[in-house]
Every structure is written in C-alpha cells, then in structure tokens.
Protein backbone atom coordinates (compact mmCIF):
# COMPACT_ATOMS: atom_id res chain seq x y z
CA UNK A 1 0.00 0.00 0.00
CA UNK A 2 1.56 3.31 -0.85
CA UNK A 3 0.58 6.52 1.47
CA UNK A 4 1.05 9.76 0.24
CA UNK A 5 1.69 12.74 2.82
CA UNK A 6 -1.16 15.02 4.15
CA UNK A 7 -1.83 18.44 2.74
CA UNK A 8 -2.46 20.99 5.55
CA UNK A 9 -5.35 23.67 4.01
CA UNK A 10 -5.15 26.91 6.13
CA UNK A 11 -7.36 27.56 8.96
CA UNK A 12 -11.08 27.57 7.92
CA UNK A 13 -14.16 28.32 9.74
CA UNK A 14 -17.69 26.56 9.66
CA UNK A 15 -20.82 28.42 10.28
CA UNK A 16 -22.70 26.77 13.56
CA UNK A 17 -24.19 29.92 14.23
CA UNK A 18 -27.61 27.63 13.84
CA UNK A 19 -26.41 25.58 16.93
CA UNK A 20 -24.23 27.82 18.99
CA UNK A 21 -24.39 31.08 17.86
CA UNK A 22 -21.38 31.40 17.19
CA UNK A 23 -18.56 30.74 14.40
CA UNK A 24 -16.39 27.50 15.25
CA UNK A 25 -12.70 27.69 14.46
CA UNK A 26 -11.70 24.05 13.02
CA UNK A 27 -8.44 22.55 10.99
CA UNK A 28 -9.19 21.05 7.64
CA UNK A 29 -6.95 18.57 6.37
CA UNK A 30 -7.64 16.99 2.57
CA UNK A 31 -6.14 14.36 1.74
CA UNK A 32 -3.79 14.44 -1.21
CA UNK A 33 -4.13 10.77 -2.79
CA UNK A 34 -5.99 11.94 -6.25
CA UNK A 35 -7.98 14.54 -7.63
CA UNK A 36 -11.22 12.62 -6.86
CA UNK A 37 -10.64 11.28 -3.72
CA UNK A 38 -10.06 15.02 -1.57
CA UNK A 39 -11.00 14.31 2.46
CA UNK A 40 -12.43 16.69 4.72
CA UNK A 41 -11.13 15.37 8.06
CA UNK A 42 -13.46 17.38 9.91
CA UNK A 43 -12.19 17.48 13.84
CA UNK A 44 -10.09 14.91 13.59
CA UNK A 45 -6.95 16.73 13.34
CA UNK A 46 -8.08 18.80 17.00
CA UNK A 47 -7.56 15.50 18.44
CA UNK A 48 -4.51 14.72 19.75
CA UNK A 49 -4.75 10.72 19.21
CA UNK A 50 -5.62 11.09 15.46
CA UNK A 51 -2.09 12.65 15.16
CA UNK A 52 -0.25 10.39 17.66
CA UNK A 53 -1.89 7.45 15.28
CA UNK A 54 -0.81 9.07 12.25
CA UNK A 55 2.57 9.67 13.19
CA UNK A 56 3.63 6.01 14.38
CA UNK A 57 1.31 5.00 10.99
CA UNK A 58 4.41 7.04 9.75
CA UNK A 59 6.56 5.45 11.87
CA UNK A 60 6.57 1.69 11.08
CA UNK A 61 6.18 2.54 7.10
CA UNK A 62 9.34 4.07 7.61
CA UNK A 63 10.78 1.30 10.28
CA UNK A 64 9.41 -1.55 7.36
CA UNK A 65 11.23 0.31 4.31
CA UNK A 66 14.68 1.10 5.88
CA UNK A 67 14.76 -1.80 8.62
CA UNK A 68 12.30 -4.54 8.40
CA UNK A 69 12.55 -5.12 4.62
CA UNK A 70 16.90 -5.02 5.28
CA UNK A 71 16.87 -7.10 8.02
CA UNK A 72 13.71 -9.29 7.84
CA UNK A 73 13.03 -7.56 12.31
CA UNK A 74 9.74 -5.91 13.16
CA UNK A 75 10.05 -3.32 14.77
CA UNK A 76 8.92 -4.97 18.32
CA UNK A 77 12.19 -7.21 17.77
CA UNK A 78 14.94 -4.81 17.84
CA UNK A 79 13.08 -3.51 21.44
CA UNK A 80 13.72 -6.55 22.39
CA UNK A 81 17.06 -6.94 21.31
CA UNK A 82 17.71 -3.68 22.83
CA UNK A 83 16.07 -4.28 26.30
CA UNK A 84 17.46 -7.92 25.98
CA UNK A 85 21.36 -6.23 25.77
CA UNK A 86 20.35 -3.61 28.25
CA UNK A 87 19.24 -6.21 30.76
CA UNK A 88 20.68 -9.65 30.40
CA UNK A 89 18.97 -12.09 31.93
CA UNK A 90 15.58 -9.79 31.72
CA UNK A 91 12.14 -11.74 31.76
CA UNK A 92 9.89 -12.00 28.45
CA UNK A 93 6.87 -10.66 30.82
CA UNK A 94 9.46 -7.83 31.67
CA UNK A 95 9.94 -6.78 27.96
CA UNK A 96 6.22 -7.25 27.47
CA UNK A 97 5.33 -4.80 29.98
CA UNK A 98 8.40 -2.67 28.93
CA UNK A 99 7.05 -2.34 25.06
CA UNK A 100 3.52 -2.83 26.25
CA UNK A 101 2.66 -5.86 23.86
CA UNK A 102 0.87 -9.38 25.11
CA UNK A 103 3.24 -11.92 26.90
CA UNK A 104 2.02 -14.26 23.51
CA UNK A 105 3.74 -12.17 21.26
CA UNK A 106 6.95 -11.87 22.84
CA UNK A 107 7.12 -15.48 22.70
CA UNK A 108 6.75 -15.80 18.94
CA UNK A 109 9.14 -12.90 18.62
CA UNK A 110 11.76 -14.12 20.90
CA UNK A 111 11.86 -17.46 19.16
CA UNK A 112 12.54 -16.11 16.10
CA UNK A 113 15.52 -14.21 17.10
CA UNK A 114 16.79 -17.40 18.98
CA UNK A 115 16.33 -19.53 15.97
CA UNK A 116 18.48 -16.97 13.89
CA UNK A 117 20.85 -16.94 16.60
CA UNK A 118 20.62 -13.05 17.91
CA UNK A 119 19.32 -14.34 21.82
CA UNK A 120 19.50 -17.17 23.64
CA UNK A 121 16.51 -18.05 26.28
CA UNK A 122 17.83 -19.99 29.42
CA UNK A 123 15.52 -21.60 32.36
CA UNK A 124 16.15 -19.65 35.73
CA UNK A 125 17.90 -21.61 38.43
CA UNK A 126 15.76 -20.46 41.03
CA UNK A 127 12.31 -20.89 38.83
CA UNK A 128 12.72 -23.83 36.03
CA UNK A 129 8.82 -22.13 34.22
CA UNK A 130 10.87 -18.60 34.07
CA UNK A 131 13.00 -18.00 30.97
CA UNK A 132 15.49 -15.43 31.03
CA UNK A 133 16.81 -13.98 27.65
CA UNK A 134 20.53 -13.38 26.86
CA UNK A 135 21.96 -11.53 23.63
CA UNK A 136 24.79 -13.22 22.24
CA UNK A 137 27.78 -11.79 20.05
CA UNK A 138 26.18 -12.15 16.83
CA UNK A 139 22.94 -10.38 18.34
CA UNK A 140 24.81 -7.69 19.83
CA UNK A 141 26.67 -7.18 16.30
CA UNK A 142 23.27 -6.93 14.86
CA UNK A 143 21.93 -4.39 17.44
CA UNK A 144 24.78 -2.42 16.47
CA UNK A 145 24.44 -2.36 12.84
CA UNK A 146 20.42 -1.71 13.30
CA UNK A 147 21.31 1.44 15.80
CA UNK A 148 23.55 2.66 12.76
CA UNK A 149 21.05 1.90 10.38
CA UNK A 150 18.44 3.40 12.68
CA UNK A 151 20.83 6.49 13.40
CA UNK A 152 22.11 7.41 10.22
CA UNK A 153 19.00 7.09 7.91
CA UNK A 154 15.94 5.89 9.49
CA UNK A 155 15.97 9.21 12.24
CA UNK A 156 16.39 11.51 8.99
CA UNK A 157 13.83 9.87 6.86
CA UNK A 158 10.79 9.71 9.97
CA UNK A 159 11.94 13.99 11.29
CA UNK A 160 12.90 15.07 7.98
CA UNK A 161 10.15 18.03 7.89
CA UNK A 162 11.36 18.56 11.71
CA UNK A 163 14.31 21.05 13.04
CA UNK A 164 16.25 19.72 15.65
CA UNK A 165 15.06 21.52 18.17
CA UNK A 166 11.47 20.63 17.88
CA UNK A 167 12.46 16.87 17.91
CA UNK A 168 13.97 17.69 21.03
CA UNK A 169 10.83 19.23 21.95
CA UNK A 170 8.48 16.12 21.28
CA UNK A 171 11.24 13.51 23.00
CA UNK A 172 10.50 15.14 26.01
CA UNK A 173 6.71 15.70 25.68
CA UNK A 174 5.61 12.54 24.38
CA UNK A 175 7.01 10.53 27.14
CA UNK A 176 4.51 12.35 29.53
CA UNK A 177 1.56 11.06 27.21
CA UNK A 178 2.42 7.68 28.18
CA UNK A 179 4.07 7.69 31.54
C-alpha cells in the first residue's frame, strides 16, 4: 500500500451559528491521494490521538522500508534486542510490559531471534517455568548495525520536515503522554 503525505489547508471556519451562535474555528486537512478522492477530516486533526496514530502509521512505514525489509526484524524485535542487551537475563513478561505488547507475542518474537541466533533463552535456576533472555555476540553485532542503520538514515527519513530543536521538543513531551 503506498501513502502519500497530508496536505495541511489553512485555517477555515464553519458556520454553527444555527447551533451555537457562534462561528467555530476548526483545521481542515484533505487528503492528497488523487484529484477525486479530496478528504475533509473534519475534527479529527483537534484531536490529539488522530495525530499520535498518524505519526507512528508514519513510523513503522518508515521502520518496514529502511529496517524490516533489510533485516527481515519488526520493529517490536529490535526492542527486544535492545532491552534484551540492556538487561541480560531480563524476563519475556518484563519486555512485554516494557514495550507494552501481550506476553504471547513476545514469545513468537523471541523465538525467532533465537532460531536466527541473535538471543539465547535460558531456564532460571531459582524458577525452572521462568525464561530469562541473553543476547549473544552475533545479536549484539546486529543491534549495532540496526542502531547505525536506525541512526544514520531511518531518524532523517521519519523527522525530515522537523528542526532539531522541535524533535527535542516532542522527546520530552511525548514521554509524559504515556508515563
């Protein structure tokens, strides 16, 4: 599926003098995909979800063109190959609650980065039904090369419209969205 970017209209105001009296200031956004297919997103864009959903829409189309076509990794994977590296010996439940995906998914996940070789998954010694997850070399070599990948051309391509400053500005608002 190809998506083309939004087209921001100016400001625009709708008459609902009929309901309220008086005249409603709202955002129009049209959507640019073909002459006879224009949107009117009504108020949708003066609500803050419909933009956090479009932007991590954004977000994995960029992660699956750079990354998870190069690599054959979603984009769930290299958080836990991250976390895993960051915390050796750390819990699948851990990294579920970490990324905030089911416990079920993790599993599928982590198996396929221990069948390529990235992590290994050990039994606990003090709980044989817990499973503890360990990077090895060849994962932590392909952290590395993901982190450049993810550094040098996937950050560009996803802020490219963005100064530096205001990413700056969102990594330390968003965080407060979800924490």
């Amino acid at each position: 599926m190809f998506y083309r970017p939004l087209e921001y209209t100016a400001y625009t105001y709708r008459d609902t003098a009929a309901l309220t009296g008086k005249l409603q200031l709202t955002n129009s956004i049209k959507m640019n995909s073909s002459p006879n297919n224009d949107i009117d997103y009504g108020d949708l864009p003066n609500h803050l979800g419909f933009h956090i959903r479009r932007t991590y829409t954004a977000y994995l189309r960029v992660f699956a063109s750079l990354v998870g076509k190069r690599f054959a990794l979603k984009s769930q994977q290299y958080s836990i190959l991250v976390l895993t590296g960051q915390n050796a010996g750390i819990t699948p439940s851990a990294i579920a609650g970490a990324i905030e995906v089911k416990r079920s998914l993790i599993a599928v996940l982590t198996e396929d980065l221990r069948q390529r070789g990235f992590i290994e998954i050990k039994t606990s010694t003090s709980d044989r039904r817990e499973k503890r997850l360990h990077l090895t070399k060849k994962g932590h070599a392909f952290t590395n090369e993901i982190r450049q990948v993810l550094t040098t051309e996937f950050g560009p391509a996803l802020a490219k419209k963005l100064s530096s400053k205001e990413i700056s500005t969102l990594n330390k608002i968003l965080p407060k969205i979800y924490n």
